[in-house]
Protein backbone atom coordinates (compact mmCIF):
# COMPACT_ATOMS: atom_id res chain seq x y z
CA UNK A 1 59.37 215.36 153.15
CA UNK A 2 58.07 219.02 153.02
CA UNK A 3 60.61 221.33 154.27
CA UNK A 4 59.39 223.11 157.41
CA UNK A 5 58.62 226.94 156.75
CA UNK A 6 61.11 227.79 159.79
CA UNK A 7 64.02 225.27 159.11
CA UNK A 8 66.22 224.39 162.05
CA UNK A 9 69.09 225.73 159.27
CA UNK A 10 68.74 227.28 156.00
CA UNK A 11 71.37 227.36 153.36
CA UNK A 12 69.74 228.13 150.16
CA UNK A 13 69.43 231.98 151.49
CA UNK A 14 73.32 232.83 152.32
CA UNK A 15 73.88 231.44 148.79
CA UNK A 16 71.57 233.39 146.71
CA UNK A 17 73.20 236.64 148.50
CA UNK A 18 76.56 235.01 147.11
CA UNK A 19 75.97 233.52 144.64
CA UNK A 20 77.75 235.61 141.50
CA UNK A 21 80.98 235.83 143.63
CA UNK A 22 81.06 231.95 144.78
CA UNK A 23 80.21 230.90 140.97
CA UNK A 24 83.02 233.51 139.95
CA UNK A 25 85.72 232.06 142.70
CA UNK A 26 84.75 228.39 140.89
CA UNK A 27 85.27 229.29 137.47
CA UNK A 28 88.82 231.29 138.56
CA UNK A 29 89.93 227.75 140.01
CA UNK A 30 88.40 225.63 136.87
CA UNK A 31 90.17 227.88 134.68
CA UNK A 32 93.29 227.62 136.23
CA UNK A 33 92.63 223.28 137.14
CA UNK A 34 94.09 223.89 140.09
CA UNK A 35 92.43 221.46 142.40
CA UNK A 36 94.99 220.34 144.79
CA UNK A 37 96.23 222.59 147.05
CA UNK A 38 96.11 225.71 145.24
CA UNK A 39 96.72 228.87 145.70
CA UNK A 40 93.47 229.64 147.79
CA UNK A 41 94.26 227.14 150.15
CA UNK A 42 97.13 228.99 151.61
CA UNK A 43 95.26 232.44 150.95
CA UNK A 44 92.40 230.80 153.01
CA UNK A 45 95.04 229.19 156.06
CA UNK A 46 96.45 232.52 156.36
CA UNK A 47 92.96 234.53 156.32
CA UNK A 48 91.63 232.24 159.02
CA UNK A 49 95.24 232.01 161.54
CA UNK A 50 94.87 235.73 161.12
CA UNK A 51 91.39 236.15 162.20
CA UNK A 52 92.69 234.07 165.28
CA UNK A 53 95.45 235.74 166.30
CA UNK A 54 97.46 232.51 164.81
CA UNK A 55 100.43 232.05 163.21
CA UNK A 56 99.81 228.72 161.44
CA UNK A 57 97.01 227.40 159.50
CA UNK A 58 96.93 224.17 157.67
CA UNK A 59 93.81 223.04 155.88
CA UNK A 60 92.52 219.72 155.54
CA UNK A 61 89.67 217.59 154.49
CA UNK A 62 87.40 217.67 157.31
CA UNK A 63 86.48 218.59 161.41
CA UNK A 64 87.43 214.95 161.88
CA UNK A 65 90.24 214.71 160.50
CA UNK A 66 91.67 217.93 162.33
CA UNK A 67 91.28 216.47 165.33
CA UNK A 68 92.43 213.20 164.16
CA UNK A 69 96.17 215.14 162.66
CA UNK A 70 96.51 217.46 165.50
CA UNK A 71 96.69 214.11 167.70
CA UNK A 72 98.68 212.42 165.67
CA UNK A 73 101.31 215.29 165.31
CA UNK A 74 101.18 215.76 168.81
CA UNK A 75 102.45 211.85 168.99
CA UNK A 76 99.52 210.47 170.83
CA UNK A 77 98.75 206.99 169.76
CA UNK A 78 98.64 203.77 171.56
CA UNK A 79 98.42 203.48 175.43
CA UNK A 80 97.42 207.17 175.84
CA UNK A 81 94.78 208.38 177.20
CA UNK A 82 92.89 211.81 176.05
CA UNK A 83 90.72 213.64 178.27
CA UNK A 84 87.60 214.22 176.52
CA UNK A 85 84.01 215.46 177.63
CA UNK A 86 81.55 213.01 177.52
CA UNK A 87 78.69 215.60 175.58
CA UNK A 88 79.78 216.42 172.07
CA UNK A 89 79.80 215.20 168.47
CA UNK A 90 81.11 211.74 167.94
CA UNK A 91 84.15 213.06 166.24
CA UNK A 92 85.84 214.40 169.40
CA UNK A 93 86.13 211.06 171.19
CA UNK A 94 86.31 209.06 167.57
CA UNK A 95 89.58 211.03 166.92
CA UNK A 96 91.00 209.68 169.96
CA UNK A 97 90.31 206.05 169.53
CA UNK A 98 91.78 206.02 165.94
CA UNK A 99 94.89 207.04 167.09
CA UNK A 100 94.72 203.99 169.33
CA UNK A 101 94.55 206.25 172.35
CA UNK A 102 92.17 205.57 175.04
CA UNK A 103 89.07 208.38 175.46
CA UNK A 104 88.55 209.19 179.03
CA UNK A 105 85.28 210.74 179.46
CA UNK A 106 84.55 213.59 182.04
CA UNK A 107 81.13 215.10 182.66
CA UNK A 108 80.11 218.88 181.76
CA UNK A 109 78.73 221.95 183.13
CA UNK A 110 75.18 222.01 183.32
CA UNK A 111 75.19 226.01 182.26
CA UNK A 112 77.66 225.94 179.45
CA UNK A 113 77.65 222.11 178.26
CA UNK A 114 80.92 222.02 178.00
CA UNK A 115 83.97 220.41 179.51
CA UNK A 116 84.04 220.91 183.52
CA UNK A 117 87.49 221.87 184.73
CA UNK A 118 86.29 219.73 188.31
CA UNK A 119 85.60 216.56 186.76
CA UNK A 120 88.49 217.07 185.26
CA UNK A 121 90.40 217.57 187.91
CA UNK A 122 89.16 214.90 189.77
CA UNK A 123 89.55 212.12 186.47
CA UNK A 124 93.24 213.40 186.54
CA UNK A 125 93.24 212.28 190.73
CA UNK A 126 91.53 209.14 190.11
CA UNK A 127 93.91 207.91 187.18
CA UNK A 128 96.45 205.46 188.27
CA UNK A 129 98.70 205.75 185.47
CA UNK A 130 98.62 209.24 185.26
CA UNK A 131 101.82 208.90 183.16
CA UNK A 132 99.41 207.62 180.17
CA UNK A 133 97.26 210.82 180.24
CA UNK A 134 98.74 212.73 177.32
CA UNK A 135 96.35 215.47 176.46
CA UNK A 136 92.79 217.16 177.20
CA UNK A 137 90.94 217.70 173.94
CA UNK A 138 88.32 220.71 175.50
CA UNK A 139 85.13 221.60 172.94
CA UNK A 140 83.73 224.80 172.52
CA UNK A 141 80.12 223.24 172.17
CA UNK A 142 77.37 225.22 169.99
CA UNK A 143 79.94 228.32 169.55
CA UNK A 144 81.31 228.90 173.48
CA UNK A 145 85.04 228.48 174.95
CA UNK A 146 85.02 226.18 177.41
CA UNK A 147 86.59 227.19 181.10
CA UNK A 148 90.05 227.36 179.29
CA UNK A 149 91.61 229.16 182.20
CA UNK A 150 91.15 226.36 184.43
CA UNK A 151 91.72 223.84 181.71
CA UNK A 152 95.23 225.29 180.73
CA UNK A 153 96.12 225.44 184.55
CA UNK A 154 95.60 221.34 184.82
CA UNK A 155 97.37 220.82 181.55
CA UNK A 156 100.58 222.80 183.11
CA UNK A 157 99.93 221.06 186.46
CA UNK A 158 100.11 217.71 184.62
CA UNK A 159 102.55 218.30 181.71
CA UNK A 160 99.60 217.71 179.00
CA UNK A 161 98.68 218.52 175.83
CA UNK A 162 95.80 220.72 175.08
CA UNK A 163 94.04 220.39 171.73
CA UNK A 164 90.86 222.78 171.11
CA UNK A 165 87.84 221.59 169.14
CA UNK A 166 86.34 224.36 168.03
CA UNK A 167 83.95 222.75 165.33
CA UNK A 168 81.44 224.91 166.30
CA UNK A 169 83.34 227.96 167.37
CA UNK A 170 84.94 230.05 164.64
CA UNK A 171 85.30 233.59 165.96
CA UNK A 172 84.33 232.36 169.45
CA UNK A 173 86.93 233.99 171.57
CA UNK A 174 87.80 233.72 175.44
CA UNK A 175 88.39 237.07 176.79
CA UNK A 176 89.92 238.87 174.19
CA UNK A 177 91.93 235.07 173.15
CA UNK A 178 90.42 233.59 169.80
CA UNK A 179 89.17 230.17 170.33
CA UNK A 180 92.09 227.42 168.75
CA UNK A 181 94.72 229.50 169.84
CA UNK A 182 94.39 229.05 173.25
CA UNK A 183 95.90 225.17 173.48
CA UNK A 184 98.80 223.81 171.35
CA UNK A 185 96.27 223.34 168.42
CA UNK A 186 92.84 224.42 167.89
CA UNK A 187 90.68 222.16 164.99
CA UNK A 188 87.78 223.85 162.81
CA UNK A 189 85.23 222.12 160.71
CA UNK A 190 84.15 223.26 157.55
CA UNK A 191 80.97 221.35 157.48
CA UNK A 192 78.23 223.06 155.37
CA UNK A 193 75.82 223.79 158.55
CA UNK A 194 79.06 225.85 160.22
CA UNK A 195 79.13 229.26 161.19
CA UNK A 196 81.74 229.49 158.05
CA UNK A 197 80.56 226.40 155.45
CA UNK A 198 82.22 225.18 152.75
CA UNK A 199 80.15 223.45 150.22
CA UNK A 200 81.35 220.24 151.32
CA UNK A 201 83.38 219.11 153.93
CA UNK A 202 86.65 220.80 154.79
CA UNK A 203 88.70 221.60 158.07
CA UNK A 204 91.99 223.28 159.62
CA UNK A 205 93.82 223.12 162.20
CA UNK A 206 95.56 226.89 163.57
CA UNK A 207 99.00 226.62 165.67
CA UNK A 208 101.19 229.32 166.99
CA UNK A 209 103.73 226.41 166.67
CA UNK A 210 106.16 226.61 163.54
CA UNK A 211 107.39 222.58 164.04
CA UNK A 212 103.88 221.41 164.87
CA UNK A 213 102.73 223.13 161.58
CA UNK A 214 105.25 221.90 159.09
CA UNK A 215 104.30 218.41 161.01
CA UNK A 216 100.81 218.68 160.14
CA UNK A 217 101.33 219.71 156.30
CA UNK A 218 103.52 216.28 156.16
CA UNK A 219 100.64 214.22 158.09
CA UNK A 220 98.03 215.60 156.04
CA UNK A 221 99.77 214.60 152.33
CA UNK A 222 100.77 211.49 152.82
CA UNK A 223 103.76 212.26 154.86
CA UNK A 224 105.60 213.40 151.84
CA UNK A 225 108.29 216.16 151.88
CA UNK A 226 108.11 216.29 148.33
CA UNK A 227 106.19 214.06 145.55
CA UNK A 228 106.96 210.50 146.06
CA UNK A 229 109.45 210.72 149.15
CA UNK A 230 108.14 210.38 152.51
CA UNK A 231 109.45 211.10 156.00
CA UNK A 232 106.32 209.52 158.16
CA UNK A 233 103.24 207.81 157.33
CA UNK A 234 100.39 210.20 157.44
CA UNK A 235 97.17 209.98 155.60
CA UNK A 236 95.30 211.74 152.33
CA UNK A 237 93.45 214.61 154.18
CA UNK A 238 93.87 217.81 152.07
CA UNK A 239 91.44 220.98 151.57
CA UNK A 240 90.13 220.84 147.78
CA UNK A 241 91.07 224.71 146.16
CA UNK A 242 87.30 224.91 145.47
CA UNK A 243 86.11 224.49 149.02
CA UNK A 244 89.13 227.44 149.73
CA UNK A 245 87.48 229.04 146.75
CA UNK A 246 83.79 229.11 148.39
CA UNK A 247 85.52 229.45 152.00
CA UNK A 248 87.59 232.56 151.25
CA UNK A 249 84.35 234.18 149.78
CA UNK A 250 82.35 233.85 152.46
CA UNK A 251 84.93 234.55 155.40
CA UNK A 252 84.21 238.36 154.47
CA UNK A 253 80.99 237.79 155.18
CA UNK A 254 81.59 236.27 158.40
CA UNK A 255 82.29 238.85 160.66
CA UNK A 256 79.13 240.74 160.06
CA UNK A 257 76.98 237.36 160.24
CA UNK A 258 78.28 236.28 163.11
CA UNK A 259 77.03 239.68 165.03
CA UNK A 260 73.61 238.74 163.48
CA UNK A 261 73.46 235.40 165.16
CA UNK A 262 74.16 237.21 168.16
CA UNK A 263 71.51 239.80 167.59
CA UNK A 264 69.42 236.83 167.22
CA UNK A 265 70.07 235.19 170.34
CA UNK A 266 69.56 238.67 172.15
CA UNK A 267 65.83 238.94 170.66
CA UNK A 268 65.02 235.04 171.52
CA UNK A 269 66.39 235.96 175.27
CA UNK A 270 64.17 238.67 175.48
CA UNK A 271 60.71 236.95 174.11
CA UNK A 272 61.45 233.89 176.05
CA UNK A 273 61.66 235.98 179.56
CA UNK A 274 59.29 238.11 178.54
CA UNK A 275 56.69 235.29 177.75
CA UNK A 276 57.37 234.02 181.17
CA UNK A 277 58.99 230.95 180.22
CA UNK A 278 62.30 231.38 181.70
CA UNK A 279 65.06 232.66 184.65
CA UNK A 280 68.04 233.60 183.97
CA UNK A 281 69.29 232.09 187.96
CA UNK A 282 67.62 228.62 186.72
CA UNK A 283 69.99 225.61 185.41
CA UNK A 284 67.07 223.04 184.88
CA UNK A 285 63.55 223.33 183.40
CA UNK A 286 61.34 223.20 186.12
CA UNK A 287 57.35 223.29 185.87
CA UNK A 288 56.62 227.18 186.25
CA UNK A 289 60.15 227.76 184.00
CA UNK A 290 59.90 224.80 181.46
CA UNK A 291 62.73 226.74 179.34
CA UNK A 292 66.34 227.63 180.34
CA UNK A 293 68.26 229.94 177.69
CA UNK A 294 71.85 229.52 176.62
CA UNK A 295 74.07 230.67 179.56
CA UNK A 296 77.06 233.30 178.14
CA UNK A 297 80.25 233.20 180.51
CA UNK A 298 81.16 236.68 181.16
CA UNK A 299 83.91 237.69 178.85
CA UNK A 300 83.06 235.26 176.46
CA UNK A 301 82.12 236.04 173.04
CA UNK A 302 79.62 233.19 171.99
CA UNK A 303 78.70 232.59 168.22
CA UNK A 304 75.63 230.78 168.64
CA UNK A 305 76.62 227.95 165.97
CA UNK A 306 73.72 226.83 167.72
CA UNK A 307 70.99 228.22 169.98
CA UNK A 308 70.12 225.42 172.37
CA UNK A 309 67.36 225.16 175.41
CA UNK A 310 67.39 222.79 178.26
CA UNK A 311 63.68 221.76 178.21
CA UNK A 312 60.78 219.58 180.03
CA UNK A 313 59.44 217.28 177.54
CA UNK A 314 62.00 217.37 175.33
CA UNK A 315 60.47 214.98 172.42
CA UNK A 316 56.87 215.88 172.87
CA UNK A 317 57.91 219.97 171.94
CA UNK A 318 59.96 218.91 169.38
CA UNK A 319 57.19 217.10 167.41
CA UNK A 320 54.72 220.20 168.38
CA UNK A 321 56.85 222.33 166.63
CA UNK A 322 56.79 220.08 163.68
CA UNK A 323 53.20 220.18 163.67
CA UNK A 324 53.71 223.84 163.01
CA UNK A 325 56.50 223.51 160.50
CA UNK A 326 59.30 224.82 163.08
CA UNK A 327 62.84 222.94 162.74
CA UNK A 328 64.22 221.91 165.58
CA UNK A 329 67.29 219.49 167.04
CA UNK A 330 68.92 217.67 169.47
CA UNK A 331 72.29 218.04 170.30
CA UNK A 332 73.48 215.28 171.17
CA UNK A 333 70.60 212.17 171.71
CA UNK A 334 73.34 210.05 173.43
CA UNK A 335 76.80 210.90 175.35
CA UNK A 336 79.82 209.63 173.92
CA UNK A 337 80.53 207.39 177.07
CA UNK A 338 77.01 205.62 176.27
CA UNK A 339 77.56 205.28 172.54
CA UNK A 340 77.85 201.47 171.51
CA UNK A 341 81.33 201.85 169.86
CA UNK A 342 82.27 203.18 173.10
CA UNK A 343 80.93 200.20 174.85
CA UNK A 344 84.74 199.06 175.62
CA UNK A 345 85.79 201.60 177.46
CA UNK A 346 83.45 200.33 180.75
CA UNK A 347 81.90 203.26 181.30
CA UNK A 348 77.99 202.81 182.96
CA UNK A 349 74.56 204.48 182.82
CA UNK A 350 75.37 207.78 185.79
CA UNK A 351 78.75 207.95 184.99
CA UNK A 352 78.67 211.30 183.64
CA UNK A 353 75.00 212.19 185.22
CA UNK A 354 75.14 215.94 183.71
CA UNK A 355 75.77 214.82 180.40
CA UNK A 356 73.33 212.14 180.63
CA UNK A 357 70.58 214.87 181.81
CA UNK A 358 71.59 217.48 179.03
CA UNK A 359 71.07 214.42 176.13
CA UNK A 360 66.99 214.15 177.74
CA UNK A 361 66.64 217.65 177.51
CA UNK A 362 68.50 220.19 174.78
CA UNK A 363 66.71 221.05 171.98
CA UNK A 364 68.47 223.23 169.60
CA UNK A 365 65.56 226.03 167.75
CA UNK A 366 66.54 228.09 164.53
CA UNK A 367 69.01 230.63 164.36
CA UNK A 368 71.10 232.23 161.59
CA UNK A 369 71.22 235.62 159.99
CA UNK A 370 68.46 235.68 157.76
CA UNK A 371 66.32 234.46 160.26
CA UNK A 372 63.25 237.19 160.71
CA UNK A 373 61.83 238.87 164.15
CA UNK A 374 58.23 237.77 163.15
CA UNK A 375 59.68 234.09 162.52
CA UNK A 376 61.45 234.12 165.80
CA UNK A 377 58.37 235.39 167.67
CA UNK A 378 56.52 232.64 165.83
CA UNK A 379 58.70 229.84 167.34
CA UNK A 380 58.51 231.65 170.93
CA UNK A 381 54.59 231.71 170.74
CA UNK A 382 54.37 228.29 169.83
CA UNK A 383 56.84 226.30 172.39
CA UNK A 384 54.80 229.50 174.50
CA UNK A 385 51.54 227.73 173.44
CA UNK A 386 52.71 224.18 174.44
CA UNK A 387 53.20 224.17 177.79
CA UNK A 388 50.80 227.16 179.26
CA UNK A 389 48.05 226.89 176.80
């Protein structure tokens, strides 16, 4: 397949740039045969807890598998239930279910995608064992904090646990509050296409908790306080030295190429309300506004992991912009509470109707640093082109 000459993400560019210092962090870790846990993975937990106003950072093997040890630490297993929102990545509501807690999904808000404190709220009323609901596992979908305000309020209303997914959200913050240090535990993911990619997968989990954090190191190796004696049963889930390696090289970077993303998503803004194919007061395409831009809370600090539209005709622009060799995605096809694994759970076609609605029409477009203002202008023109031309 012929790559498209705007990818949806490219990652042959932010290497070249790095290149002699990534190859250079390698070799010091392959001279050294340091592969487990080495000295770069605690340089890297501390580098990142710092960046988040955190105390704690342990690193593990994936985004998944954050989520997955922060639940397990947190000693939710079987006959829990996890408040979860029904639009995100299969991991968030996967995590749950291995712990052989129950996912209860609650619909989103149509502006920000993400968790909405109501339907929370009003899942929390409707529950009648409330004493099963354990925690609320919030996402900060494509690179904003959910309503965490509201969010923590419930959790201290209900006694619950709060456990931030912020996959998509490094550097995100709430106010002036990082994202993942807002709830008891906030999980990061690694995941090449991240804002901060290792070159493989790889994930953490930040804490301001000193107990929680010594749990987590245990969980993650095996459960073993030293080699070959072990206090719990936990599972094989650490972060290799040469992902830390390629991480800690590029977390200098990030910073500065996180304000690009966001200098990015300022230009599309612009073009697409200049070209007429937006409002800012709209929540839903409509015919005369086909295209509704990313919504920013005020006093959040979004990172634009991704920049997604609500659109009309969701499948037939995506394949015009193929046509002209413009990337695009969707984020997420399917909710969670429609997915076939899922299936046991009972939940029905309209049970989360805002969810449902965002999977027919988001449509993530290119955005990342290198990304060019005559590339960007391109990709306006063109979705410009398919509905007024």
């Amino acid at each position: 397949m012929t790559e498209p000459e705007i990818p949806i993400v490219n990652l042959k560019l932010p290497h070249e740039a790095l290149r002699e210092e990534i190859e250079a962090a390698i070799r010091r870790v392959l001279d050294r045969q340091s592969y487990i846990l080495g000295a770069e993975v605690q340089d890297l937990e501390c580098a990142v807890a710092e960046r988040h106003n955190c105390a704690f950072g342990i690193g593990c093997a994936s985004g998944s598998d954050a989520l997955l040890l922060a639940l397990l630490a947190l000693g939710v297993g079987p006959g829990d239930t996890v408040l979860v929102p029904a639009f995100s990545f299969f991991a968030t509501a996967g995590s749950v279910a291995r712990t052989g807690a129950k996912p209860l999904f609650v619909d989103i808000d149509p502006r920000t995608f993400n968790m909405n404190p109501r339907a929370v709220e009003e899942a929390l009323q409707a529950q009648k064992n409330r004493d099963s609901v354990k925690a609320i596992l919030p996402v900060h979908l494509y690179g904003q904090c959910a309503d965490m305000d509201s969010l923590l309020a419930l959790a201290r209303q209900h006694s619950l646990y709060v456990v931030e997914d912020a996959a998509q959200a490094i550097l995100a913050r709430s106010g002036q509050r990082p994202a993942g240090s807002l709830g008891n535990c906030g999980c990061f993911s690694f995941f090449p296409t991240k804002n901060l990619g290792a070159y493989g997968d790889g994930g953490m989990i930040l804490t301001q908790d000193g107990a929680l954090a010594e749990r987590l190191r245990l969980l993650r190796n095996h459960g073993a306080v030293e080699k070959h004696f072990h206090s719990c049963l936990g599972i094989n889930s650490r972060l290799d030295t040469l992902q830390a390696a390629i991480l800690l090289v590029k977390l200098a970077q990030l910073g500065r190429r996180t304000e690009f993303r966001r200098e990015k998503a300022s230009f599309y803004r612009t073009a697409f309300l200049e070209a007429g194919l937006s409002d800012l007061a709209a929540n839903y395409p409509t015919r005369e506004c086909p295209v509704v831009l990313p919504y920013e809370a005020p006093d959040n600090y979004h990172v634009f992991h991704q920049f997604t539209l609500r659109v009309s005709q969701q499948n037939e622009l995506s394949q015009h912009l193929a046509t002209q060799s413009i990337g695009t995605a969707v984020h997420y096809p399917l909710p969670l509470h429609r997915q076939e694994a899922f299936a046991y759970l009972g939940f029905h076609r309209g049970s989360c109707p805002e969810s449902e609605r965002a999977a027919q029409e988001v449509l993530s477009i290119p955005i990342y640093p290198e990304l060019t203002a005559e590339q960007q202008s391109r990709v306006v023109r063109e979705i410009k082109s398919f509905y007024f031309s």
